[in-house]
Protein backbone atom coordinates (compact mmCIF):
# COMPACT_ATOMS: atom_id res chain seq x y z
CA UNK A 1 -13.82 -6.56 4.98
CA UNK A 2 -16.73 -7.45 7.26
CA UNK A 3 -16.06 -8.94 10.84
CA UNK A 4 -15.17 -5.97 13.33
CA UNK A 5 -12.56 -4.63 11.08
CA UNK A 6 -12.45 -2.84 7.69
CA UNK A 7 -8.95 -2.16 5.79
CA UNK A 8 -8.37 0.80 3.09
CA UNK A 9 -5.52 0.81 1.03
CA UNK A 10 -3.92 3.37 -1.09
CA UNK A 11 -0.04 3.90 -2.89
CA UNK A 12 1.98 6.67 -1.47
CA UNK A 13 4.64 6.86 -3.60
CA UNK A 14 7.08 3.73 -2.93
CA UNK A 15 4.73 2.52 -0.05
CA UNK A 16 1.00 1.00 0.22
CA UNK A 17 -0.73 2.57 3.07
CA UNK A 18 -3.29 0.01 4.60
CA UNK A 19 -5.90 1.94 7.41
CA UNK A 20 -7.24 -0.40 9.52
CA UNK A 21 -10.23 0.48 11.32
CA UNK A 22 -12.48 -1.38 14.21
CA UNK A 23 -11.82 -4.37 15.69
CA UNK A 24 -9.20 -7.22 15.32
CA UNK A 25 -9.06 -10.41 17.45
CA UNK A 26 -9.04 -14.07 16.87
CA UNK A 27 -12.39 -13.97 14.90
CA UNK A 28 -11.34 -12.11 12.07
CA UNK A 29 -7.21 -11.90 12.43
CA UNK A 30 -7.25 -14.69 10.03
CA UNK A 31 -9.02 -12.58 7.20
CA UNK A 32 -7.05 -9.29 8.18
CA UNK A 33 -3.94 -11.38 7.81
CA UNK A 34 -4.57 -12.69 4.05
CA UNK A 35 -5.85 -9.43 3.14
CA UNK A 36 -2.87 -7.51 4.19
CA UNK A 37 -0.36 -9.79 2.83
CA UNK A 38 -1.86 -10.01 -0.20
CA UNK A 39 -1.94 -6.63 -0.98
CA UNK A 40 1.83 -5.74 -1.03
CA UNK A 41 3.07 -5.05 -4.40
CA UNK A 42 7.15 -6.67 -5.23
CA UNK A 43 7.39 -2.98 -5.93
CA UNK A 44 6.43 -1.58 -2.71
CA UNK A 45 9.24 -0.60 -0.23
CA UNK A 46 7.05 -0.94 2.65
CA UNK A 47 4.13 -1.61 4.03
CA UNK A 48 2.01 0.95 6.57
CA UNK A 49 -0.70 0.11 8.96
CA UNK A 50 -2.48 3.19 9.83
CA UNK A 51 -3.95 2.06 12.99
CA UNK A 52 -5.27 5.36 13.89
CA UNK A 53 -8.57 4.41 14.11
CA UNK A 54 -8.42 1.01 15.27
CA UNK A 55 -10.50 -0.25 18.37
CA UNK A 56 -8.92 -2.93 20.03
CA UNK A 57 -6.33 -5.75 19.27
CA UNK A 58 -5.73 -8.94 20.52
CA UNK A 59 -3.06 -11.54 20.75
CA UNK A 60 -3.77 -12.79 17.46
CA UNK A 61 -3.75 -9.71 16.33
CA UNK A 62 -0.32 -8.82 17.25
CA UNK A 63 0.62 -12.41 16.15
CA UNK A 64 -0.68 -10.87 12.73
CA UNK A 65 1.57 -7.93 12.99
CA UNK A 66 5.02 -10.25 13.86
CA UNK A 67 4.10 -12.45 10.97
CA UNK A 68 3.84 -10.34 8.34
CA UNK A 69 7.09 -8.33 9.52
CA UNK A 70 8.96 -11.32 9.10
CA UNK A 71 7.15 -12.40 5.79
CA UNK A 72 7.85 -8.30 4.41
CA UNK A 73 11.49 -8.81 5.66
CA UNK A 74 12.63 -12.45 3.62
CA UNK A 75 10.59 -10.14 0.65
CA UNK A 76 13.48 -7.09 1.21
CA UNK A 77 10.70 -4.69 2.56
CA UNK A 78 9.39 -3.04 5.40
CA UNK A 79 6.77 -2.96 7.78
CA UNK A 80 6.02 0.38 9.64
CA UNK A 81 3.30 1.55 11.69
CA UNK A 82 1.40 3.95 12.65
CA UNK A 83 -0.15 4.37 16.34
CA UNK A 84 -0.81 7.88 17.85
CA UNK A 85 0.45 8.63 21.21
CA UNK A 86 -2.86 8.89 22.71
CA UNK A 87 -4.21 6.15 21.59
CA UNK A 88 -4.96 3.12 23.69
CA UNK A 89 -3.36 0.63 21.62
CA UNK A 90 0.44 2.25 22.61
CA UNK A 91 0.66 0.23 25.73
CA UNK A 92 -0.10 -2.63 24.15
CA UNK A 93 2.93 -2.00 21.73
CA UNK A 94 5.07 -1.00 24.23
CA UNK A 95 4.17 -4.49 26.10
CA UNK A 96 4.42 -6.83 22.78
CA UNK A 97 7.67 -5.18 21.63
CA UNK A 98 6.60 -4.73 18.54
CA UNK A 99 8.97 -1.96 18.32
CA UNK A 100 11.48 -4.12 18.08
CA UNK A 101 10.54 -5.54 14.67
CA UNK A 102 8.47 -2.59 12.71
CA UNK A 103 8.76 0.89 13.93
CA UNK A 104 6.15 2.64 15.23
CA UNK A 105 5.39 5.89 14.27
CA UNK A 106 2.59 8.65 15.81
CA UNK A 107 0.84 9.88 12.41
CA UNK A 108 0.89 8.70 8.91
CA UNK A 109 2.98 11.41 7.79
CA UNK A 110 6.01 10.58 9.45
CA UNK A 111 5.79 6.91 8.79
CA UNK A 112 5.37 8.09 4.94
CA UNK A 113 8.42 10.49 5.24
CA UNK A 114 10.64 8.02 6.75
């Protein structure tokens, strides 16, 4: 994916992992969106963003995020992700809520393990 942001996706066991690196705002949110929901397997159980290495967000971005929750949850599955503790996208999770609709874990091993 071109545009700020690039996404890799692998299977870990009953899950698709997607990492998300660089940027996401309204430019490209659009793209990330389609990409991400078009990826999920019926098989999956859930879905993982691995926002590790991600840059920055925007509102659009975290639009993205509340969408496809709700889009994974009509589908029976789960959205969960992942967003270290020292990482400066936590606040902005903490101030969307988005919490309150996918959990939010601090590595990609416990949002696997879950």
């Amino acid at each position: 994916m071109s545009g700020g942001a690039d996404i890799s996706m692998t299977e870990t066991g009953p899950m698709l992992v997607a990492s998300l690196t660089g940027e996401v705002d309204m430019t490209n949110a659009a793209l990330v969106r389609e990409e991400l929901s078009s990826a999920v397997p019926n098989r999956a159980q859930a879905l993982v963003i691995d926002l590790t290495d991600a840059r920055y967000l925007d509102s659009a971005a975290i639009e993205v995020l509340f969408e496809l929750s709700r889009r994974l949850v009509r589908r029976r599955q789960q959205l969960r992700l992942v967003v270290p503790q020292r990482s400066p996208l936590r606040r902005l999770f903490t101030l969307s809520d988005l919490g309150s609709v996918a959990p939010v874990h601090d590595s990609l091993e416990t949002a696997v393990a879950v």
